[in-house]
C-alpha atoms as a PDB file:
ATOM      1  CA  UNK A   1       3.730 -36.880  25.442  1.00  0.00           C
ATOM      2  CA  UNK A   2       3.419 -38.170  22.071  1.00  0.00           C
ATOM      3  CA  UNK A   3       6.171 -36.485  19.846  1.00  0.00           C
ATOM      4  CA  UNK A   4       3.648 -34.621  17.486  1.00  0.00           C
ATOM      5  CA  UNK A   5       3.004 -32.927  20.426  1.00  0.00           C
ATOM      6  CA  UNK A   6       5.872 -32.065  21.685  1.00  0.00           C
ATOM      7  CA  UNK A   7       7.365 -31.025  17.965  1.00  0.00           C
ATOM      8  CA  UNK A   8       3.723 -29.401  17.434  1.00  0.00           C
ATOM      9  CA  UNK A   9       3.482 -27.532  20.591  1.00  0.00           C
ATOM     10  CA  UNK A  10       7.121 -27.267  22.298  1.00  0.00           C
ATOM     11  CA  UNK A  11       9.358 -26.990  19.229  1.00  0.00           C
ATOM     12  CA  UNK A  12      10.237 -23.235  18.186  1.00  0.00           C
ATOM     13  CA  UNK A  13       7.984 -22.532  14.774  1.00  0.00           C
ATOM     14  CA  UNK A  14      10.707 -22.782  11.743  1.00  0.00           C
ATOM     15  CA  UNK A  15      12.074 -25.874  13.230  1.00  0.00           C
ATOM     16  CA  UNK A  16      11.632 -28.834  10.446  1.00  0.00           C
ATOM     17  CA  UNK A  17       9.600 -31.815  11.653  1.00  0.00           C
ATOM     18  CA  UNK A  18       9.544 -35.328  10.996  1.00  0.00           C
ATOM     19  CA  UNK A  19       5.963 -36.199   8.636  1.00  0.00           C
ATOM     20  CA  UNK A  20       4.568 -37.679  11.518  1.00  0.00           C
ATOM     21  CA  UNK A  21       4.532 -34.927  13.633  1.00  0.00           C
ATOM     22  CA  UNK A  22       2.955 -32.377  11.033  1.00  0.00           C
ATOM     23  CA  UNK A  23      -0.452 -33.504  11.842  1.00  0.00           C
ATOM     24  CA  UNK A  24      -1.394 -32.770  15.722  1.00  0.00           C
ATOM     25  CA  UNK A  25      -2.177 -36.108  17.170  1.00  0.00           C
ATOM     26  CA  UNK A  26      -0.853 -38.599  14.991  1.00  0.00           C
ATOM     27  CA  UNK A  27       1.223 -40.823  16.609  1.00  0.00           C
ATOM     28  CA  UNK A  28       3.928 -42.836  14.632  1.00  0.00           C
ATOM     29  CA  UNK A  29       3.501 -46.197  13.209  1.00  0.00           C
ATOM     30  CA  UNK A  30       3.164 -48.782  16.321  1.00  0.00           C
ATOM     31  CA  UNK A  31       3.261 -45.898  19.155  1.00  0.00           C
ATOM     32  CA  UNK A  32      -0.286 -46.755  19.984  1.00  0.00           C
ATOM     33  CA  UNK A  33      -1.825 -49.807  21.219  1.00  0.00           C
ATOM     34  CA  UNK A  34      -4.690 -50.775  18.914  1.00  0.00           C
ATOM     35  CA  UNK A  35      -7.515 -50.225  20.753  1.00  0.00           C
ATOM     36  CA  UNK A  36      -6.363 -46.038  21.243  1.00  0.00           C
ATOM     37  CA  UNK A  37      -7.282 -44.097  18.284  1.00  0.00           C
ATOM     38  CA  UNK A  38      -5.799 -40.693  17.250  1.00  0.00           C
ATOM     39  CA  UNK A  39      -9.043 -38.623  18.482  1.00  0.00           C
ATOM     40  CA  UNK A  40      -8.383 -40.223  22.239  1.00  0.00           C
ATOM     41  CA  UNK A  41      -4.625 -39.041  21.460  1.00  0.00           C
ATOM     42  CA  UNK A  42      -5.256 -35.598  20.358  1.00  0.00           C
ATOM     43  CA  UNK A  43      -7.671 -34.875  23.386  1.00  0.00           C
ATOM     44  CA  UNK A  44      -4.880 -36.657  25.901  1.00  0.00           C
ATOM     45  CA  UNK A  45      -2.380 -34.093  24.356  1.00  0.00           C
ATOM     46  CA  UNK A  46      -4.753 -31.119  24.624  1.00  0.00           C
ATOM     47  CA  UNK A  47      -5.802 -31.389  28.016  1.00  0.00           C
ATOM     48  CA  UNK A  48      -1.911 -32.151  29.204  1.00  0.00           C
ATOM     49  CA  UNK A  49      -0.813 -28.709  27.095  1.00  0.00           C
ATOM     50  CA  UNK A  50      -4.328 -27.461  29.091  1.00  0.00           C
ATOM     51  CA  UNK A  51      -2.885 -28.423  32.174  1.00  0.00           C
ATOM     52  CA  UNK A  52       0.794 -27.337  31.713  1.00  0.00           C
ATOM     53  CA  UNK A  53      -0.683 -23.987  30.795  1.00  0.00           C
ATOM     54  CA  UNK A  54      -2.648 -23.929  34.001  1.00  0.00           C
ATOM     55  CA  UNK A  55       0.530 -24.856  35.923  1.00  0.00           C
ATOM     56  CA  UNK A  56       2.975 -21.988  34.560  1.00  0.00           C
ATOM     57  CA  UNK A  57       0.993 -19.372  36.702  1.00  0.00           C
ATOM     58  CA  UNK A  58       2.107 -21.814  39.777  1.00  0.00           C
ATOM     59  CA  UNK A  59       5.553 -21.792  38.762  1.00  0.00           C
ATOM     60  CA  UNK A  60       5.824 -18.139  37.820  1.00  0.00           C
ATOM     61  CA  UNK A  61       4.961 -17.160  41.431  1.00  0.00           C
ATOM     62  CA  UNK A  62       7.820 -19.604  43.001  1.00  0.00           C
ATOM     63  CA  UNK A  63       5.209 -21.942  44.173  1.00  0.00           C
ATOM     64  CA  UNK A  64       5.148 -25.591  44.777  1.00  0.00           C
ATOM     65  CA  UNK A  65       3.563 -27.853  42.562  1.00  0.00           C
ATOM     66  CA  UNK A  66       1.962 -30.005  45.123  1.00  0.00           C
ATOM     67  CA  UNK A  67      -0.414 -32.917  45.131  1.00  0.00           C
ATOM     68  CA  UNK A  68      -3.792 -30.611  45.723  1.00  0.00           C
ATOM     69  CA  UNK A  69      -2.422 -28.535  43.271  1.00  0.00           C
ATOM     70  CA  UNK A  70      -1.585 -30.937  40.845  1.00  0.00           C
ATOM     71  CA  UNK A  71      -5.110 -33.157  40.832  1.00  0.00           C
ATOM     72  CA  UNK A  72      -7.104 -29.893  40.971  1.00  0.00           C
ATOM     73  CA  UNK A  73      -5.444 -28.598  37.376  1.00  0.00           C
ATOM     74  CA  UNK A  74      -5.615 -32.044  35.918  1.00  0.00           C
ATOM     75  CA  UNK A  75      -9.120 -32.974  36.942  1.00  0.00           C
ATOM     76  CA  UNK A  76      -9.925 -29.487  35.457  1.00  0.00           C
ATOM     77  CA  UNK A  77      -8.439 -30.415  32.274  1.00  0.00           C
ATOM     78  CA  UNK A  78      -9.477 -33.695  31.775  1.00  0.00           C
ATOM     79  CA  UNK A  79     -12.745 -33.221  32.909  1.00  0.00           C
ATOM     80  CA  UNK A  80     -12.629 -36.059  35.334  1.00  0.00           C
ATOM     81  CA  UNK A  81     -10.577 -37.092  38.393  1.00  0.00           C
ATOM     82  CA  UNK A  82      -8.341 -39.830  38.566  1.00  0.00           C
ATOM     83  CA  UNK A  83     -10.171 -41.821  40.864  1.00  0.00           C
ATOM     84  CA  UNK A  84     -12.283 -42.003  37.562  1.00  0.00           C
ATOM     85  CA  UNK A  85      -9.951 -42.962  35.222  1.00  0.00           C
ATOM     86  CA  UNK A  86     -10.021 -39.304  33.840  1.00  0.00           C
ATOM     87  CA  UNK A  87      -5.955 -39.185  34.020  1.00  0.00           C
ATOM     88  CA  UNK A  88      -3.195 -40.928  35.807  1.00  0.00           C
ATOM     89  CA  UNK A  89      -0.134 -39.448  37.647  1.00  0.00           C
ATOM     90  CA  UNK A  90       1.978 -40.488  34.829  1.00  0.00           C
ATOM     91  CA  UNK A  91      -0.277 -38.198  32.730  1.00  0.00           C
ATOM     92  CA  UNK A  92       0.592 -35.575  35.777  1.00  0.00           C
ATOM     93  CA  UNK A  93       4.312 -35.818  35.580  1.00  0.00           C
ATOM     94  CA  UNK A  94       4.171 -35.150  31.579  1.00  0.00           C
ATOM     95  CA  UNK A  95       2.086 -32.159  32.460  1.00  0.00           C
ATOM     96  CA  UNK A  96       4.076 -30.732  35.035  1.00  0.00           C
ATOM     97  CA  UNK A  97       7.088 -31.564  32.797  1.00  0.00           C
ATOM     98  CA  UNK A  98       5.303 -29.409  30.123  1.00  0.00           C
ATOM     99  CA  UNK A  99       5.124 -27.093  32.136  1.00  0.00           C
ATOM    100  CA  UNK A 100       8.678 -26.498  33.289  1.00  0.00           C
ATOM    101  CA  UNK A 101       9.241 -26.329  29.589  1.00  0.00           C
ATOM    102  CA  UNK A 102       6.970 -23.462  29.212  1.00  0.00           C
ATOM    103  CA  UNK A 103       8.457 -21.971  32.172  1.00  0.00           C
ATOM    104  CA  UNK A 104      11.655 -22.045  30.779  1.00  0.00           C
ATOM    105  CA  UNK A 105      10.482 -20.986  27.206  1.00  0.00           C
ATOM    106  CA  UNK A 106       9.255 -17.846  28.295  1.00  0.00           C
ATOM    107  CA  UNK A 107      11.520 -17.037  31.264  1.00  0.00           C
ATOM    108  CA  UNK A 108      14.944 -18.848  30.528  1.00  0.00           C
ATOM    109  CA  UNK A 109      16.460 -15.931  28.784  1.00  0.00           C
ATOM    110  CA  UNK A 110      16.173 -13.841  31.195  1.00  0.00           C
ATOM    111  CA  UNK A 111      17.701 -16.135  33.805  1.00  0.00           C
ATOM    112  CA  UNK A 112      20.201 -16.829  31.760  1.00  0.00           C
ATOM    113  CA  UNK A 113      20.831 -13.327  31.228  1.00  0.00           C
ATOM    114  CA  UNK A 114      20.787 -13.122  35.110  1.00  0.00           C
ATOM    115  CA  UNK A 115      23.019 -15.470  36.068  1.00  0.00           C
ATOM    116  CA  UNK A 116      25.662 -14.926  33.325  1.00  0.00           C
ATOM    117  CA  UNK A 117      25.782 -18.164  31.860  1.00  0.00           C
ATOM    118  CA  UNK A 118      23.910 -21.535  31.916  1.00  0.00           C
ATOM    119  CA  UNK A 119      25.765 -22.673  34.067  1.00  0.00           C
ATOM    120  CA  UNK A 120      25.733 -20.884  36.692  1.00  0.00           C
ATOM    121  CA  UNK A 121      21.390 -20.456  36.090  1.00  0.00           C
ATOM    122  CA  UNK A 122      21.782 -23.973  37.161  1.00  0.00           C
ATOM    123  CA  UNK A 123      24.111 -24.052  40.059  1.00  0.00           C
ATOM    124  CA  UNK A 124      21.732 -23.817  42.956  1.00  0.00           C
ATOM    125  CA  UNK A 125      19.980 -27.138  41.550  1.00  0.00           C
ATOM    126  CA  UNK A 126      23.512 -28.718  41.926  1.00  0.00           C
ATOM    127  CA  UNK A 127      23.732 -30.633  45.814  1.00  0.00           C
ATOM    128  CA  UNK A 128      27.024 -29.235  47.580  1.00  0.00           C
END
């Protein structure tokens, strides 16, 4: 994820942002090689937040983010599969990282609230 998406889209709204990241899809100085332009950057970042939205659902039910899963949601966001060139798994990870951020945006409060402290929200992740 480029970080004017990730300020632009992830960030809460009255959090300050660096001028970079005030315009949606354009990337810092050097972030880009020079043959990707800010349109192909802005429609990368759209379809991941597409996907990541599609995603949440998945998680909200307890489900598995598998493989199937995974290439269905991104080929439906990008348009194309990744046998095309349409996306790559890296592009994958990002969006299922996006969406564990989402998750967490709109459900972490009340885990927290749940579990009694952070800590402890996270103690089942821990290995014994």
């Amino acid at each position: 994820m480029t970080p004017s998406v990730s300020a632009a889209v992830l960030l809460p709204q009255n959090t300050a942002l660096p001028p970079c990241a005030e315009r949606p899809g354009t990337p810092m100085a050097g972030d880009l090689p020079a043959h990707v332009s800010a349109v192909d950057t802005n429609h990368g970042a759209v379809a991941i937040y597409g996907a990541a939205q599609r995603l949440l659902p998945h998680l909200e039910q307890g489900q598995r983010i598998d493989a199937a899963i995974l290439r269905s949601v991104m080929t439906d966001a990008f348009g194309s599969s990744d046998a095309a060139g349409g996306w790559d798994w890296k592009l994958a990870y990002e969006a299922t990282e996006a969406a564990s951020v989402l998750f967490l945006r709109r459900h972490g409060p009340a885990l927290i609230a749940k579990a009694g402290s952070p800590d402890a929200m996270l103690s089942p992740t821990r290995p014994d």
